[in-house]
C-alpha atoms as a PDB file:
ATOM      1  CA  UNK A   1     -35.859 -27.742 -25.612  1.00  0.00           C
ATOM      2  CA  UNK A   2     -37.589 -26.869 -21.918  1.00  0.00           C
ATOM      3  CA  UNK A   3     -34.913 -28.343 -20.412  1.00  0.00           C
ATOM      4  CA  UNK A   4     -32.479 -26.206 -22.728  1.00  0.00           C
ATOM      5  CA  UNK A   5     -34.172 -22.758 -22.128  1.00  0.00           C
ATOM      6  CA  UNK A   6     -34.493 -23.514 -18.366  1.00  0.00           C
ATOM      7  CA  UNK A   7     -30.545 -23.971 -18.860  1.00  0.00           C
ATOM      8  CA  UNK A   8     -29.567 -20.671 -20.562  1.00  0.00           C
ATOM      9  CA  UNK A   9     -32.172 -19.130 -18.048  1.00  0.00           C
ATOM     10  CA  UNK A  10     -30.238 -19.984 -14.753  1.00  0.00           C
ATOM     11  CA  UNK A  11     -27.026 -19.757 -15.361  1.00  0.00           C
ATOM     12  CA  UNK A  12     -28.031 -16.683 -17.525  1.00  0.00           C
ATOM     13  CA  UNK A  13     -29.156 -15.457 -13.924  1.00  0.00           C
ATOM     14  CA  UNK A  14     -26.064 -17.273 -12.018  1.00  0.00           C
ATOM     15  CA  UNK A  15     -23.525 -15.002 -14.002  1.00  0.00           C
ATOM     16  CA  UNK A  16     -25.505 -11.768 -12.487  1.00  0.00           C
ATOM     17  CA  UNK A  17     -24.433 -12.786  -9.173  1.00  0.00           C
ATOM     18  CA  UNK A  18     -20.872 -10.531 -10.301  1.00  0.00           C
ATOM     19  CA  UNK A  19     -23.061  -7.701 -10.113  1.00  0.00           C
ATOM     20  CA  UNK A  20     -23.371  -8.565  -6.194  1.00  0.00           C
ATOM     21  CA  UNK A  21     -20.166  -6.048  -5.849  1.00  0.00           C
ATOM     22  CA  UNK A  22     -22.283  -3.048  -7.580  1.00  0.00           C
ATOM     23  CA  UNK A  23     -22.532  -1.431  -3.710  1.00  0.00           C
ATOM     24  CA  UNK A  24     -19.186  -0.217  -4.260  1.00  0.00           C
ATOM     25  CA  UNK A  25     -19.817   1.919  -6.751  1.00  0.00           C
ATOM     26  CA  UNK A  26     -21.729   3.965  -3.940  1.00  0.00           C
ATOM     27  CA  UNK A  27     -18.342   4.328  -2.214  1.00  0.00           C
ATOM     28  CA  UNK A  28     -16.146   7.287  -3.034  1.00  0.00           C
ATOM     29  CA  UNK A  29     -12.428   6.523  -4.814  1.00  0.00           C
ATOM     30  CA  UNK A  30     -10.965   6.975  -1.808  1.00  0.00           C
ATOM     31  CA  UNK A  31     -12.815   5.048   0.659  1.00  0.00           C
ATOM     32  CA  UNK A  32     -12.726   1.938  -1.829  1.00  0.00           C
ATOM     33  CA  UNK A  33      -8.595   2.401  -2.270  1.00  0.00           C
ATOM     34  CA  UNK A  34      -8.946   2.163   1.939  1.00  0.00           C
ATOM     35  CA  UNK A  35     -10.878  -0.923   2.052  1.00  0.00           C
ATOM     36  CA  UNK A  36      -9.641  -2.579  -1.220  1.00  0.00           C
ATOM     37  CA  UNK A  37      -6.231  -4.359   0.471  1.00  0.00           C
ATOM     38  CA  UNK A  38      -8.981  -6.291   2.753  1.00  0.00           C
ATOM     39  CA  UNK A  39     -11.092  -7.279  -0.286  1.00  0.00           C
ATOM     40  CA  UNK A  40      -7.685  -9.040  -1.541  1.00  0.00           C
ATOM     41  CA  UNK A  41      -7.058 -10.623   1.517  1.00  0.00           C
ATOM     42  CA  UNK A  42     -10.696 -12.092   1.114  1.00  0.00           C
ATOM     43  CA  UNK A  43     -10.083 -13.322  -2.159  1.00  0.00           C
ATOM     44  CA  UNK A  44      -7.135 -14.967  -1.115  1.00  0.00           C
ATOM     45  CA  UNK A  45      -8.871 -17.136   1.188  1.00  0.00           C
ATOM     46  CA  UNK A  46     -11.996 -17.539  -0.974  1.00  0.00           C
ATOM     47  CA  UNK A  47      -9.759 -18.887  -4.005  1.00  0.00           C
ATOM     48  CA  UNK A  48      -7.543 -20.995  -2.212  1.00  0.00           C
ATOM     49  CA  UNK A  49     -10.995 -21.989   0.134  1.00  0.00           C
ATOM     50  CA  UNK A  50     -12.432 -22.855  -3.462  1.00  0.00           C
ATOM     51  CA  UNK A  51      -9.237 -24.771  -4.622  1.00  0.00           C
ATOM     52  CA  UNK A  52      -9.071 -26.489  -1.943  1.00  0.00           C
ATOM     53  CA  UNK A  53     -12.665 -27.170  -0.062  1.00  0.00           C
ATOM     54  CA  UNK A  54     -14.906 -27.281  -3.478  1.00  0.00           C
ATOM     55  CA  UNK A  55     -12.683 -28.065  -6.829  1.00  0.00           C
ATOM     56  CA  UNK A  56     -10.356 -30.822  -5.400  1.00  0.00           C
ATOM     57  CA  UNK A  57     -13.357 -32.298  -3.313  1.00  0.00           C
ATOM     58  CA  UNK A  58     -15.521 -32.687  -6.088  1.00  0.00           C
ATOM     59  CA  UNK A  59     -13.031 -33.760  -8.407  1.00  0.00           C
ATOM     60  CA  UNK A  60     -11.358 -36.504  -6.304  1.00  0.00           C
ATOM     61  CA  UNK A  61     -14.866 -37.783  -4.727  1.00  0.00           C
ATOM     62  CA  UNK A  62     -16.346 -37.412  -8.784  1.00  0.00           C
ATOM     63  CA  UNK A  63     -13.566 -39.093 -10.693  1.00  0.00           C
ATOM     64  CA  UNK A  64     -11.163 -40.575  -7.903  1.00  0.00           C
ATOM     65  CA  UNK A  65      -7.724 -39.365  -7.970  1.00  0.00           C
ATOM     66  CA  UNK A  66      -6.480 -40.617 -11.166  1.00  0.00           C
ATOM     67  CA  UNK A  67      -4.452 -37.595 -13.298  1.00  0.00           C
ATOM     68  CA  UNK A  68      -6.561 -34.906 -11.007  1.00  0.00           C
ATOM     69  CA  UNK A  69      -3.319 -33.317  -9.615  1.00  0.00           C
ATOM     70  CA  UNK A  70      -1.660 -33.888 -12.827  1.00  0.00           C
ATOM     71  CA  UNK A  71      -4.278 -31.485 -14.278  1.00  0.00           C
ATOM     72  CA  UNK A  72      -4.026 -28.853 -10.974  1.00  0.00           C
ATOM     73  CA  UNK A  73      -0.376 -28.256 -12.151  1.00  0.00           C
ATOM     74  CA  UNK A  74      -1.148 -28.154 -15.625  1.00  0.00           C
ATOM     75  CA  UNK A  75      -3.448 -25.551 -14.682  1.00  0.00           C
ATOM     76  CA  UNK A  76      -0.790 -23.961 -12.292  1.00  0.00           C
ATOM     77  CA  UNK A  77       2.130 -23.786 -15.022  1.00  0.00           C
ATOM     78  CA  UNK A  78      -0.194 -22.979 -17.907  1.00  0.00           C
ATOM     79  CA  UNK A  79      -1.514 -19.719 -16.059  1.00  0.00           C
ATOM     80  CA  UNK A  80       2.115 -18.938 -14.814  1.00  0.00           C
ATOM     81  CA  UNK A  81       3.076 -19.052 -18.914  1.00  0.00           C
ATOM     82  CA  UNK A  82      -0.235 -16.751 -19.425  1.00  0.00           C
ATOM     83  CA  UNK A  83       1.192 -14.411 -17.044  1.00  0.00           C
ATOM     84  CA  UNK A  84       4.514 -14.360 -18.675  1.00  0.00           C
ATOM     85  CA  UNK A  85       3.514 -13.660 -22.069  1.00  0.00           C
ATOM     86  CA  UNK A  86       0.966 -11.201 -20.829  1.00  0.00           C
ATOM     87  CA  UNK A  87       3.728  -9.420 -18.673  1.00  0.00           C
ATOM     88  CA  UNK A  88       6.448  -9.258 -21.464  1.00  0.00           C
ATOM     89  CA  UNK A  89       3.198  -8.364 -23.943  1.00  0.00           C
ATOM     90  CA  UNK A  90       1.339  -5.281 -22.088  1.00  0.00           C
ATOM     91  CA  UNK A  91       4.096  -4.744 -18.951  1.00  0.00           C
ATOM     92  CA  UNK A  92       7.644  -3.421 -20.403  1.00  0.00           C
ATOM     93  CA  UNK A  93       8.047  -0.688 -17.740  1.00  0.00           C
ATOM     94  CA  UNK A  94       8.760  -1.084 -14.182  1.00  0.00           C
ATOM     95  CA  UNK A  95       5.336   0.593 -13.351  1.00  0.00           C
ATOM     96  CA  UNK A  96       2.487  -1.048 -15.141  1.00  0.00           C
ATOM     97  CA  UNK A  97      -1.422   0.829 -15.046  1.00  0.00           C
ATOM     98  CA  UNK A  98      -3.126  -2.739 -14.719  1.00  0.00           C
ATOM     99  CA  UNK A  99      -1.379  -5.045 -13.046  1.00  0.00           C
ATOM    100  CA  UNK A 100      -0.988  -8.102 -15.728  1.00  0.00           C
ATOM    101  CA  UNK A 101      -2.752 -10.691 -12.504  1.00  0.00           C
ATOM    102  CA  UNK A 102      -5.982  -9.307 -13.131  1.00  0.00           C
ATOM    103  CA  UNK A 103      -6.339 -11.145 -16.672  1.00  0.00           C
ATOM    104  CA  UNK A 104      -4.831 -14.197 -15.196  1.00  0.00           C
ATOM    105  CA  UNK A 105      -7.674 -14.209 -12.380  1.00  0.00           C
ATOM    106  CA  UNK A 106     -10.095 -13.503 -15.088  1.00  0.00           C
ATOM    107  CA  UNK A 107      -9.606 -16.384 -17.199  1.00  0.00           C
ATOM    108  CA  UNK A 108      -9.433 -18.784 -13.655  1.00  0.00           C
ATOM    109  CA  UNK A 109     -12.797 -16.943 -13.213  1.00  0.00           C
ATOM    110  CA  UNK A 110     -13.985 -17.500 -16.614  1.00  0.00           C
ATOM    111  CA  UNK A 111     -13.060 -21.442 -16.299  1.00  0.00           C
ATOM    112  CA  UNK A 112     -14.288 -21.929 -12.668  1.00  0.00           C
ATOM    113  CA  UNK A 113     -17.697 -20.418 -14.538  1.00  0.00           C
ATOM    114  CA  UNK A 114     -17.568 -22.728 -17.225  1.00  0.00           C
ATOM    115  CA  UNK A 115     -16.937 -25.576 -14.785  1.00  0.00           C
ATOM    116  CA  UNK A 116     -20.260 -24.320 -13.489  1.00  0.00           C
ATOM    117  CA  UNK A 117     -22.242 -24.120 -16.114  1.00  0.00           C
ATOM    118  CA  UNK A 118     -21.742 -27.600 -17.217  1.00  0.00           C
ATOM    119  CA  UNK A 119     -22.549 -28.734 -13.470  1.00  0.00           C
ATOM    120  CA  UNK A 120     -25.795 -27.286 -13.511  1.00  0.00           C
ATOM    121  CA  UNK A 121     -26.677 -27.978 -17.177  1.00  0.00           C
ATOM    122  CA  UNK A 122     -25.917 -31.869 -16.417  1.00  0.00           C
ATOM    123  CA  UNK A 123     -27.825 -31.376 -13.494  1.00  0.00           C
ATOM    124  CA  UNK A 124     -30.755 -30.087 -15.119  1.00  0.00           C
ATOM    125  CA  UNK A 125     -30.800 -32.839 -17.801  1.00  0.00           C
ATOM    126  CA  UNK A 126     -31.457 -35.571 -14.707  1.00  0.00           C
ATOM    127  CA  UNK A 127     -33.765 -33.635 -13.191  1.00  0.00           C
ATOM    128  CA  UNK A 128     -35.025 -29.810 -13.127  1.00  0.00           C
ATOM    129  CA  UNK A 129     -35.598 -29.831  -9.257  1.00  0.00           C
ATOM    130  CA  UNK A 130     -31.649 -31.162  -9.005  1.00  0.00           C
ATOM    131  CA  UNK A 131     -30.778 -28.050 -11.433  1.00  0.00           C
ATOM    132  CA  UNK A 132     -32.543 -25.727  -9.358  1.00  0.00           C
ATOM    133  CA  UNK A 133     -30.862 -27.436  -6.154  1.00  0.00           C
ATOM    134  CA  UNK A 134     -27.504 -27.121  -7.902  1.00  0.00           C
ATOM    135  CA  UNK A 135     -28.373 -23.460  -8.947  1.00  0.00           C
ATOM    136  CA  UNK A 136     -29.226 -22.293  -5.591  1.00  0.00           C
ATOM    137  CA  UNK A 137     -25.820 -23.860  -4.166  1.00  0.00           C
ATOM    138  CA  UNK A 138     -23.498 -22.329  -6.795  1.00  0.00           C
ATOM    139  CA  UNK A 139     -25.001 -18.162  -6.373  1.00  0.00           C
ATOM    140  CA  UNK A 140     -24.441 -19.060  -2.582  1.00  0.00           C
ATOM    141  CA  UNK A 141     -20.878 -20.108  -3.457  1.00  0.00           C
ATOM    142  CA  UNK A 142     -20.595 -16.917  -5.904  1.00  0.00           C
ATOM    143  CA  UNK A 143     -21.140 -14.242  -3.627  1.00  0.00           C
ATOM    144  CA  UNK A 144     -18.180 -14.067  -1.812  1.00  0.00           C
ATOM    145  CA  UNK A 145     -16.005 -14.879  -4.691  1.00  0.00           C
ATOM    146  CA  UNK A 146     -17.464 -12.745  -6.008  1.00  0.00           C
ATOM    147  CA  UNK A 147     -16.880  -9.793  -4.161  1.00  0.00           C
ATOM    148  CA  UNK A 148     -13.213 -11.177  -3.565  1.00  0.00           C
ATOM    149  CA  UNK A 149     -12.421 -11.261  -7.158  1.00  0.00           C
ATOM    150  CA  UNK A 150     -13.864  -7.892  -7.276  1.00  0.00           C
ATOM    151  CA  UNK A 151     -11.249  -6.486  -5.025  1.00  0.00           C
ATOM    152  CA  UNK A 152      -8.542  -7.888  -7.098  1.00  0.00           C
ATOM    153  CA  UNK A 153      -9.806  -6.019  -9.961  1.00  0.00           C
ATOM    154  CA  UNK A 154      -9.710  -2.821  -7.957  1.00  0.00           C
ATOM    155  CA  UNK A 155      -6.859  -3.766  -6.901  1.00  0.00           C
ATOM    156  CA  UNK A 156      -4.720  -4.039 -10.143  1.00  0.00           C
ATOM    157  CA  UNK A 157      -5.990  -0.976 -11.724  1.00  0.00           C
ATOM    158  CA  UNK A 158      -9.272  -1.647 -13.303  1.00  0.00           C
ATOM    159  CA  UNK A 159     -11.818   1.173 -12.633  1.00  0.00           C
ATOM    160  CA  UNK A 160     -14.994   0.855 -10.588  1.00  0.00           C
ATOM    161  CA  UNK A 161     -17.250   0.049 -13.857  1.00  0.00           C
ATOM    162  CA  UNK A 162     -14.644  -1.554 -15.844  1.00  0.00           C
ATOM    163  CA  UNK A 163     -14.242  -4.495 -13.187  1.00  0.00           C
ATOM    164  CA  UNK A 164     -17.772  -5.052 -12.590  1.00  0.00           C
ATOM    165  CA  UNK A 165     -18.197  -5.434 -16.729  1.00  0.00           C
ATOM    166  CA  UNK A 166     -15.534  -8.217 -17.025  1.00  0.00           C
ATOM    167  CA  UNK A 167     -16.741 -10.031 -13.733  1.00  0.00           C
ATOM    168  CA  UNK A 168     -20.335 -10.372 -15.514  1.00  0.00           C
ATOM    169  CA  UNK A 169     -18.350 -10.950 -18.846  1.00  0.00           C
ATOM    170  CA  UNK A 170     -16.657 -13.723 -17.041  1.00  0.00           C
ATOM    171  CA  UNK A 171     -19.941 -15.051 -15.539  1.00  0.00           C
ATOM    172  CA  UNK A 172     -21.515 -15.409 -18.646  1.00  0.00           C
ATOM    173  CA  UNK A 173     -19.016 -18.195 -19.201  1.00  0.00           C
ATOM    174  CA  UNK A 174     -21.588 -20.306 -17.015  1.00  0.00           C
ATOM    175  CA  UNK A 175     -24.040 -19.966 -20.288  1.00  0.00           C
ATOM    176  CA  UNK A 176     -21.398 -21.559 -22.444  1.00  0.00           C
ATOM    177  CA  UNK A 177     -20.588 -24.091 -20.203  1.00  0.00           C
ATOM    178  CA  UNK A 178     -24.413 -24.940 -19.303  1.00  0.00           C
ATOM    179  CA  UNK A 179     -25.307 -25.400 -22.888  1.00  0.00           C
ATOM    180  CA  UNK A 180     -21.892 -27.659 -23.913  1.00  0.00           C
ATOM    181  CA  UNK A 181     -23.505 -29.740 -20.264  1.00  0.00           C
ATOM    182  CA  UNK A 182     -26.709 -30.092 -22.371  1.00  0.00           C
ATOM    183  CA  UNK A 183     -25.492 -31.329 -25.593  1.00  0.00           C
ATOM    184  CA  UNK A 184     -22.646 -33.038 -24.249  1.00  0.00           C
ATOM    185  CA  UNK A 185     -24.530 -35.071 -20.879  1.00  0.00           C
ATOM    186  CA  UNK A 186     -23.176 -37.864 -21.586  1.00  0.00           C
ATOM    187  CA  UNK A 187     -19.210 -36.698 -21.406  1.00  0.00           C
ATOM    188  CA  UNK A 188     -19.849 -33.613 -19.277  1.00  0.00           C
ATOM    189  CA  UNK A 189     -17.738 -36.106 -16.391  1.00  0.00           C
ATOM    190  CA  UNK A 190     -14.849 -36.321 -18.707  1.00  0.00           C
ATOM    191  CA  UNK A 191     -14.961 -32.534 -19.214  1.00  0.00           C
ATOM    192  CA  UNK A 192     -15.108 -31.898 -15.482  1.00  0.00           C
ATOM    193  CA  UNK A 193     -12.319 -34.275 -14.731  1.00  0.00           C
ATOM    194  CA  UNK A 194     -10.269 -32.061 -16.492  1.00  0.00           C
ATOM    195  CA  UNK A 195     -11.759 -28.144 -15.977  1.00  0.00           C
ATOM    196  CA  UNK A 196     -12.386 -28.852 -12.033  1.00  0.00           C
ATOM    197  CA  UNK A 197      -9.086 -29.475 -10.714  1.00  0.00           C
ATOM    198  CA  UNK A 198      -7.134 -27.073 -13.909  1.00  0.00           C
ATOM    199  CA  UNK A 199      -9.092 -24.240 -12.235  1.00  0.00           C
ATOM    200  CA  UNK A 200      -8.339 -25.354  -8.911  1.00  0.00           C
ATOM    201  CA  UNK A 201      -4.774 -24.990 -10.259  1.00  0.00           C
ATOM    202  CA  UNK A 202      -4.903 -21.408 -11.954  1.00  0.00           C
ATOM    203  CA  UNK A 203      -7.020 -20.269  -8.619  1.00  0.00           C
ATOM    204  CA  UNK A 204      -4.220 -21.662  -6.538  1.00  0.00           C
ATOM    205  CA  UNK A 205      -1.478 -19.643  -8.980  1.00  0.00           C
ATOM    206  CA  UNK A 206      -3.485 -16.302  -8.864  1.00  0.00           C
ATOM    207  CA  UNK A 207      -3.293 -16.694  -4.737  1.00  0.00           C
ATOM    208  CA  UNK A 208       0.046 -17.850  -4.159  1.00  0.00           C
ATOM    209  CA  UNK A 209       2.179 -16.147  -6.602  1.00  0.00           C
ATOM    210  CA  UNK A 210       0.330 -12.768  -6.927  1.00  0.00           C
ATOM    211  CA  UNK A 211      -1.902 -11.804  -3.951  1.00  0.00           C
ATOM    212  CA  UNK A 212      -0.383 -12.915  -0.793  1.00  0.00           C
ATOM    213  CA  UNK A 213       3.319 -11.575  -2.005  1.00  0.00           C
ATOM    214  CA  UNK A 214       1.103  -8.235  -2.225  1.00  0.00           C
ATOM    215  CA  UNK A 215      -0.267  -8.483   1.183  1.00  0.00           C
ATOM    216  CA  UNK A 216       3.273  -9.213   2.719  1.00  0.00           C
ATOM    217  CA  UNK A 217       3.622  -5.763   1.993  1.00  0.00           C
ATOM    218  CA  UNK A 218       1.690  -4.155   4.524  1.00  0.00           C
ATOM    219  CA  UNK A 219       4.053  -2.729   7.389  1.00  0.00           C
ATOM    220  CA  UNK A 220       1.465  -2.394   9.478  1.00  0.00           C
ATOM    221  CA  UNK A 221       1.691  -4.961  12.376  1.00  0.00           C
ATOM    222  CA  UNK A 222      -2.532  -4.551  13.076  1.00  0.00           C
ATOM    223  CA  UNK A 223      -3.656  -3.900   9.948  1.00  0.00           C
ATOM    224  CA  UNK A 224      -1.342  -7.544   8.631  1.00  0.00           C
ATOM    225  CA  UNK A 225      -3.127  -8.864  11.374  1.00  0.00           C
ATOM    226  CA  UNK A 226      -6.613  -7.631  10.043  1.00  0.00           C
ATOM    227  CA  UNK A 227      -5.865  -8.738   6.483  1.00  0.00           C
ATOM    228  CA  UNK A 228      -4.534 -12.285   7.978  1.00  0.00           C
ATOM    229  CA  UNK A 229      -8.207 -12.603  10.108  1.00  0.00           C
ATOM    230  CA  UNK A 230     -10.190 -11.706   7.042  1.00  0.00           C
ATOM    231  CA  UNK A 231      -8.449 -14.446   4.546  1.00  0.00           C
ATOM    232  CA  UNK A 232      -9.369 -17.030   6.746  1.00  0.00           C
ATOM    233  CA  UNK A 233     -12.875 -15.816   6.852  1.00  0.00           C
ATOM    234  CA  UNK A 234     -12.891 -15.968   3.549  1.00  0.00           C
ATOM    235  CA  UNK A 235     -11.583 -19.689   3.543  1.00  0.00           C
ATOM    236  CA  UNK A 236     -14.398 -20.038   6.174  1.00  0.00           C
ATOM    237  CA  UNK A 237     -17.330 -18.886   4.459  1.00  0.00           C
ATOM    238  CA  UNK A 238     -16.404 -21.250   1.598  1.00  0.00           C
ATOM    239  CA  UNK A 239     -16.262 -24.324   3.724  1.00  0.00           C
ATOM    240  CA  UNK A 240     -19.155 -23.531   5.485  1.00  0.00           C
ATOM    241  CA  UNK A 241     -21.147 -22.736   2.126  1.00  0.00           C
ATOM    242  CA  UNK A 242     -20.080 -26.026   0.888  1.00  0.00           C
ATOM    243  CA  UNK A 243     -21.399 -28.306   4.003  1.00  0.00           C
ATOM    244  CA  UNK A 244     -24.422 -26.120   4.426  1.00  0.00           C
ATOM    245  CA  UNK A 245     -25.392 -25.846   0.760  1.00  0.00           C
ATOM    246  CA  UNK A 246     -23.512 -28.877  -0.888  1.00  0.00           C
ATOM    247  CA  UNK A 247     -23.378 -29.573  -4.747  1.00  0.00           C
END
């Protein structure tokens, strides 16, 4: 039951790292809505940099490549049906006050969370000094997704408070998923053979289909060019993360 409590207790603290974005709430309305569009293009890169340099990577070099891109477009087609119902559900005017790819990144964040917690609670049922090791390397992979997912938040309407609530409700997901890696060890690789590359797929979705069409909409030749720079630093701090702090 150690092992258990040291479980809940991490990724209890892991899910806190959403909180990492509270320095906005320092900023005035209008200074956010200035630097918002550049917290989208870092989330673009930091999802797709996720997808793409930490999911897929650890799913292929886990489980080989057997189904795994069968699952990404499961993920990709099940959050573009999530999106549909949610639009014809909550969005029947042109104009709609949150934008219905918030919730869509929110569950991708709540399953890349879950995916998480059953990493570290597997780890910590080898070894507690491996579950710390794992710990440490997934807040250091949070913090700019963080912050990018965040912006998106902003970004589709949610107020100031209301976005930092559902990114910590979304961490907490990392509990679940630490204490289903406890009781289910000895399976937790046929659960991640499925959750790692499906978020990879609904992270991939949320990029592609909702935040870079919005960024093509900046007219602004250096300002495109700004948002351009910071998604690739955004891609960049993930793969660096990942061969500096690997899990």
């Amino acid at each position: 039951m150690a092992t258990l409590f040291l479980i809940i207790l991490f990724t209890f603290l892991v899910s806190l790292v959403s909180f990492v974005a509270a320095f906005s709430l320092l900023l005035k309305d209008k200074v956010l809505h200035k630097i918002v569009g550049f917290l989208v293009d870092l989330s673009i890169g930091v999802l797709l940099g996720v997808a793409f340099l930490d999911l897929l990577p650890d799913a292929i070099e886990k489980f080989g490549l057997e189904n795994i891109f069968i699952y990404v477009l499961a993920g990709f087609f099940l959050f573009f049906l999530i999106e549909k119902v949610l639009h014809w559900r909550h969005c029947h005017d042109e104009d709609c006050a949150v934008h219905t790819f918030a919730y869509i990144n929110l569950l991708g964040e709540a399953v890349h969370n879950l995916t998480d917690g059953l990493i570290i609670g597997a780890a910590f049922v080898i070894d507690y000094k491996l579950g710390i090791a794992t710990v440490l390397a997934v807040v250091l992979h949070e913090i700019p997704h963080e912050i990018g997912n965040f912006g998106v938040l902003i970004y589709a309407g949610f107020k100031k408070t209301k976005a930092l609530l559902f990114n910590f409700l979304t961490g907490l997901t990392a509990v679940v998923g630490g204490i289903l890696g406890f009781y289910l060890s000895q399976y937790v690789g046929v659960t991640a053979n499925f959750l790692l590359p499906f978020a990879a797929g609904g992270f991939i979705y949320v990029a592609a289909s909702d935040l870079i069409p919005e960024g093509k909409k900046e007219r602004d030749l250096k300002k495109s060019i700004t948002g351009f720079v910071i998604a690739v630093i955004g891609v960049l701090c993930v793969y660096f993360l990942a061969i500096i702090f690997p899990e």
